[in-house]
C-alpha atoms as a PDB file:
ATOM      1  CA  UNK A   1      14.274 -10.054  24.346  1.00  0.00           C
ATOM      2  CA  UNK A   2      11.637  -9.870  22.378  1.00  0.00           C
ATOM      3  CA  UNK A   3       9.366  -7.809  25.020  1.00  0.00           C
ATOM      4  CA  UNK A   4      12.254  -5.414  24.918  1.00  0.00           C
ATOM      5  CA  UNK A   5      12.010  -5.185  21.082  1.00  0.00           C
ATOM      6  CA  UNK A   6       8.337  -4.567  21.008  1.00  0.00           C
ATOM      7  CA  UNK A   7       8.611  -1.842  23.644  1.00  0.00           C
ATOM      8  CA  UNK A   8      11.728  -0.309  21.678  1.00  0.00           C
ATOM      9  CA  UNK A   9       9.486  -0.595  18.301  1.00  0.00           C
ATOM     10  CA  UNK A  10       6.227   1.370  20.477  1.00  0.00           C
ATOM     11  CA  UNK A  11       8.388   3.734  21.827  1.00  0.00           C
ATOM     12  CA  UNK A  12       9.681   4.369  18.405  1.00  0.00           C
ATOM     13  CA  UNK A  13       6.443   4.951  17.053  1.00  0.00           C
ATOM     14  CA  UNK A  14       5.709   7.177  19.798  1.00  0.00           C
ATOM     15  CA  UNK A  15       8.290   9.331  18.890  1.00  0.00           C
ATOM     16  CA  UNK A  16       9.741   8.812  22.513  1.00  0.00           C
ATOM     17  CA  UNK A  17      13.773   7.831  21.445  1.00  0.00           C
ATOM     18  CA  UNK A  18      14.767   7.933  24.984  1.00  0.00           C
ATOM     19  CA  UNK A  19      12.052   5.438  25.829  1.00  0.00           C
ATOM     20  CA  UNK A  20      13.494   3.115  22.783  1.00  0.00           C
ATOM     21  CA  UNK A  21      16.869   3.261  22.987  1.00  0.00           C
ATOM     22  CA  UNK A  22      16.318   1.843  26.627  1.00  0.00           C
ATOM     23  CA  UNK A  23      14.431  -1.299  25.510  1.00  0.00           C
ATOM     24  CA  UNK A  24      16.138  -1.597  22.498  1.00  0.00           C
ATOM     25  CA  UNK A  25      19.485  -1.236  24.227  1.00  0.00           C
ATOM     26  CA  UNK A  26      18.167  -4.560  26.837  1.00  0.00           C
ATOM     27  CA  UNK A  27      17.263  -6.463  23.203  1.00  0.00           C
ATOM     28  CA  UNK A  28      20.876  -6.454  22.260  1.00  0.00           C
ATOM     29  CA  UNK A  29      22.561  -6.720  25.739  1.00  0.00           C
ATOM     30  CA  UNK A  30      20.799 -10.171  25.706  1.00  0.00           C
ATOM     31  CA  UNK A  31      21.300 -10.961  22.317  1.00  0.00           C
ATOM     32  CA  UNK A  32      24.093  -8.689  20.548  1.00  0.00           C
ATOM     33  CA  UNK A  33      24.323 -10.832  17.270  1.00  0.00           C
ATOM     34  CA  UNK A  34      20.322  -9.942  16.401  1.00  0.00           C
ATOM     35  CA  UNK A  35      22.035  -7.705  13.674  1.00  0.00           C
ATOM     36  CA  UNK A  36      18.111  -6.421  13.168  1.00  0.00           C
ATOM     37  CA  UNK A  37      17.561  -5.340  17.160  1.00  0.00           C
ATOM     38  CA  UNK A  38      20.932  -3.583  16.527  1.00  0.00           C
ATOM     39  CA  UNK A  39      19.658  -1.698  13.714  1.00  0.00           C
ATOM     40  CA  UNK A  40      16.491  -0.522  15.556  1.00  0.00           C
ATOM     41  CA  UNK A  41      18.667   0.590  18.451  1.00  0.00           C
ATOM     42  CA  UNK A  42      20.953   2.468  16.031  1.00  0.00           C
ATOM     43  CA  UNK A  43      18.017   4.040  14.115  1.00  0.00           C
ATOM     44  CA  UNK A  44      16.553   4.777  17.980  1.00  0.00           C
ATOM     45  CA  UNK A  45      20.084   6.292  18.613  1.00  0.00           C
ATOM     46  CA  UNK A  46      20.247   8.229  15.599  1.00  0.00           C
ATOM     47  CA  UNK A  47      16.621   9.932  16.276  1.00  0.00           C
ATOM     48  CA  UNK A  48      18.133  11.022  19.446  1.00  0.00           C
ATOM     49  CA  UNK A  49      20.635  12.842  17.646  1.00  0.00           C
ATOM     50  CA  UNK A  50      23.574  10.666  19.144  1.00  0.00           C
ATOM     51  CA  UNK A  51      25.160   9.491  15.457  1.00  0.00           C
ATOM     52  CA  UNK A  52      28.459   8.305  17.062  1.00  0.00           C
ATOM     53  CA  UNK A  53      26.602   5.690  19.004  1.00  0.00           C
ATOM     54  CA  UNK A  54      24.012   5.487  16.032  1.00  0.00           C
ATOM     55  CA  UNK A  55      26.852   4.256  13.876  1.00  0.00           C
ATOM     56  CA  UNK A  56      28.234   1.689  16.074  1.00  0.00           C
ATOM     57  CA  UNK A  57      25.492   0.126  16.686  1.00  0.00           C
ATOM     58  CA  UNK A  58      24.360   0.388  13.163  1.00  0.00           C
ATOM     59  CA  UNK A  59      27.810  -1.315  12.533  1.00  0.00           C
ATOM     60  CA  UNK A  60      27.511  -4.038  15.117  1.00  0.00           C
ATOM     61  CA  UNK A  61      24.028  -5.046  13.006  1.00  0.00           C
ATOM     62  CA  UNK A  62      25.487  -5.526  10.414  1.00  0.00           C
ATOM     63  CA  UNK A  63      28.864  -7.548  11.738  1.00  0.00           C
ATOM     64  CA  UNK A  64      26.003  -9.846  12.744  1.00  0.00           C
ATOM     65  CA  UNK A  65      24.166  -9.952   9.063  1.00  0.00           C
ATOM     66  CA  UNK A  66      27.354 -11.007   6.745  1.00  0.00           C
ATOM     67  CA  UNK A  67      24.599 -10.781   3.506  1.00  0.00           C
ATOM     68  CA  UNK A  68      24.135  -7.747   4.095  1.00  0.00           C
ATOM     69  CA  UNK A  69      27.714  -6.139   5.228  1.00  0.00           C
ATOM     70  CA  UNK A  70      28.959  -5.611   1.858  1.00  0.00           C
ATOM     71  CA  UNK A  71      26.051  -3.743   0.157  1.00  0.00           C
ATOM     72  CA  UNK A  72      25.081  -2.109   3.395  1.00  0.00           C
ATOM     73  CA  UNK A  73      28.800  -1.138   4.398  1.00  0.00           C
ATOM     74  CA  UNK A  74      27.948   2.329   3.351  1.00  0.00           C
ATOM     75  CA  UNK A  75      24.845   3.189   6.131  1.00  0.00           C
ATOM     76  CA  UNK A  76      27.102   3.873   9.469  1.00  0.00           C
ATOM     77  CA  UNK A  77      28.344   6.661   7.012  1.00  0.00           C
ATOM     78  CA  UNK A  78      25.279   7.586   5.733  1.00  0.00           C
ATOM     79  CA  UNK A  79      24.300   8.072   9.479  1.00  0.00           C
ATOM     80  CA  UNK A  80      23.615  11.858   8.639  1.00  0.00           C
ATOM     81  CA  UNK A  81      23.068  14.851  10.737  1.00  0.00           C
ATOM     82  CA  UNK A  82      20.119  16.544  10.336  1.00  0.00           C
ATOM     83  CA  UNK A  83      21.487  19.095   7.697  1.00  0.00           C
ATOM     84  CA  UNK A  84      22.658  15.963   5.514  1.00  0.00           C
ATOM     85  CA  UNK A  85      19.406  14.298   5.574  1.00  0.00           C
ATOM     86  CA  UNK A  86      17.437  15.634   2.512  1.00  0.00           C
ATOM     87  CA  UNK A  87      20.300  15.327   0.437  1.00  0.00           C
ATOM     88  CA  UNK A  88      21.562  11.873   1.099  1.00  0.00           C
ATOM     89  CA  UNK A  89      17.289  10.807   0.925  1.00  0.00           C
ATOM     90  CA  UNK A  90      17.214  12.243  -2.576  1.00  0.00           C
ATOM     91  CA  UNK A  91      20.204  10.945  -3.924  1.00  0.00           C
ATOM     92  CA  UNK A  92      19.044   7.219  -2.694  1.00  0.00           C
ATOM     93  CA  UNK A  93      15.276   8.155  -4.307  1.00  0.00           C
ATOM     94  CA  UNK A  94      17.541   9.005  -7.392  1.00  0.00           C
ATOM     95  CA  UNK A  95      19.518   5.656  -6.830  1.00  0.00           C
ATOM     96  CA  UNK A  96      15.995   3.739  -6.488  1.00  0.00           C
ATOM     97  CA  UNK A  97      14.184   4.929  -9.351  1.00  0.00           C
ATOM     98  CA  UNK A  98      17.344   3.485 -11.386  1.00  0.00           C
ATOM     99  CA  UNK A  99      17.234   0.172  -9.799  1.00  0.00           C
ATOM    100  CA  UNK A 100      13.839  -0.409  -8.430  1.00  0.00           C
ATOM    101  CA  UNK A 101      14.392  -3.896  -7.111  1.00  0.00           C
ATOM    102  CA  UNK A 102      17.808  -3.587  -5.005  1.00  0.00           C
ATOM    103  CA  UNK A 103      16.790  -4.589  -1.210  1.00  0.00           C
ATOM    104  CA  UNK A 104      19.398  -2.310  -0.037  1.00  0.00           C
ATOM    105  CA  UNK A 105      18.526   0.584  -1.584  1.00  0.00           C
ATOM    106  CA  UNK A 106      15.208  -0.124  -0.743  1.00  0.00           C
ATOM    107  CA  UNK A 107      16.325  -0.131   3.374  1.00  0.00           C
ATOM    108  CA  UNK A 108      18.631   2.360   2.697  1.00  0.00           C
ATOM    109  CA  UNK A 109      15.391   5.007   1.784  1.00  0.00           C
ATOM    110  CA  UNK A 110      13.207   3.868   3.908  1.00  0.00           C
ATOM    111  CA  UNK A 111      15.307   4.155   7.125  1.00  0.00           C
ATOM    112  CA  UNK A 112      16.744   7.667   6.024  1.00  0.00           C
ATOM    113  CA  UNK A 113      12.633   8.491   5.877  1.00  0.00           C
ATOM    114  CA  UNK A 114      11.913   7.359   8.981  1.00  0.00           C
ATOM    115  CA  UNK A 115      15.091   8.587  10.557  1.00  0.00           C
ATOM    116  CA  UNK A 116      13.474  11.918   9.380  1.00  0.00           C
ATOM    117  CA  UNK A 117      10.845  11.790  11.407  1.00  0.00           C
ATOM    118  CA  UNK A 118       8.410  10.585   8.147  1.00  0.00           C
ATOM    119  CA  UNK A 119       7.906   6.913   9.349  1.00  0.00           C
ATOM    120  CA  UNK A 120       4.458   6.871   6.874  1.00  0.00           C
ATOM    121  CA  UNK A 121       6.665   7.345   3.791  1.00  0.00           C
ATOM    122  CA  UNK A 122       9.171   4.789   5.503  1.00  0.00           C
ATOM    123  CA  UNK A 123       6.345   2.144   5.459  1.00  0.00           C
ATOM    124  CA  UNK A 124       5.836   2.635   2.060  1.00  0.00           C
ATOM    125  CA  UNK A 125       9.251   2.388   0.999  1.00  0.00           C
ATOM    126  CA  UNK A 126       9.809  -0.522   3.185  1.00  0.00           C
ATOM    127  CA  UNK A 127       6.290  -2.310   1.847  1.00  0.00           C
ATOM    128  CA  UNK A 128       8.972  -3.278  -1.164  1.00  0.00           C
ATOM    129  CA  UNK A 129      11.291  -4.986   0.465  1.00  0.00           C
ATOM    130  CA  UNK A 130      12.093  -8.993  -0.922  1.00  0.00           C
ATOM    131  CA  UNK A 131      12.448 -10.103   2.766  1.00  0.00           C
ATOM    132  CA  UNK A 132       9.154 -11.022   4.445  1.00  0.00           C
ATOM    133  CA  UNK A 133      11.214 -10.798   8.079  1.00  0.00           C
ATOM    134  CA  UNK A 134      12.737  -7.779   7.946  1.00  0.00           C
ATOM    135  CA  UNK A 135      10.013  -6.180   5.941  1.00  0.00           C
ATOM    136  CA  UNK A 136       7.309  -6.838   8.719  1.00  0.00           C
ATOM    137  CA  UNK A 137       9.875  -5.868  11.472  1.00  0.00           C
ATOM    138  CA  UNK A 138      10.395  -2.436  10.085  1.00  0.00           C
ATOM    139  CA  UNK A 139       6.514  -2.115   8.714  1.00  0.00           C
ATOM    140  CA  UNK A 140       5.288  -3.016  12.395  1.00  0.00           C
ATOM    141  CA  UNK A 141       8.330  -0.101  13.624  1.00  0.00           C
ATOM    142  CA  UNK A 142       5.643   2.239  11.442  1.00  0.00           C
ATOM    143  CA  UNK A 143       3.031   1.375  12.526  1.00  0.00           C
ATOM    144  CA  UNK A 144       1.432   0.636   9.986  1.00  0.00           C
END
């Protein structure tokens, strides 16, 4: 599993989606409750341009991070298409500024950036985040 997750997080930073959805897609098959590996797959899904999937899987992540669900309940909507993207990432930047410290606004930005093909400015935003784990995961998806 986690061979399959570093190959989905290279081929993400590659910019080859196809390529990460298929690794990313063998992470969760063997373990579907790694609510993060979901994620990745959904955001993998979601560069691809397939937002149905994007949101399921984005929705099966976080079935499998309780913590999270109720704050985060909001992102298989936010799953935008691509006209909906620089609106939804400046009303979260708007959101941030407001309330610098919230982890799930902080995620929220980030993955819309990245999403967006900016995964730089993703790092950035993510570079914030409270959680050590999930910061590094989605720092090392950059990159960076």
């Amino acid at each position: 599993r986690a061979m399959a997750i570093e190959k989905g997080l290279s081929a993400l930073r590659g910019a080859r989606y196809g390529e990460a959805q298929l690794a990313l897609k063998d992470a969760v098959w063997v373990d579907p409750d790694d609510g993060p590996a979901q994620m990745l797959y959904g955001i993998a899904l979601l560069a691809s341009s397939e937002v149905s999937n994007a949101g399921k899987a984005i929705r099966r992540g976080l079935e499998s991070m309780p913590e999270f669900k109720r704050d985060w309940a909001r992102l298989a909507d936010l799953v935008p298409d691509r006209g909906e993207r620089e609106r939804i990432a400046k009303d979260l930047s708007d959101r941030l500024r407001a309330s610098p410290g919230d982890a799930n606004l902080i995620f929220l930005s980030g993955w819309v950036l990245f999403s967006s093909g900016e995964p730089g400015k993703a790092g950035e935003v993510w570079k914030t985040l409270p959680d050590e784990g999930l910061k590094a995961r989605l720092i090392g998806m950059c990159g960076e």
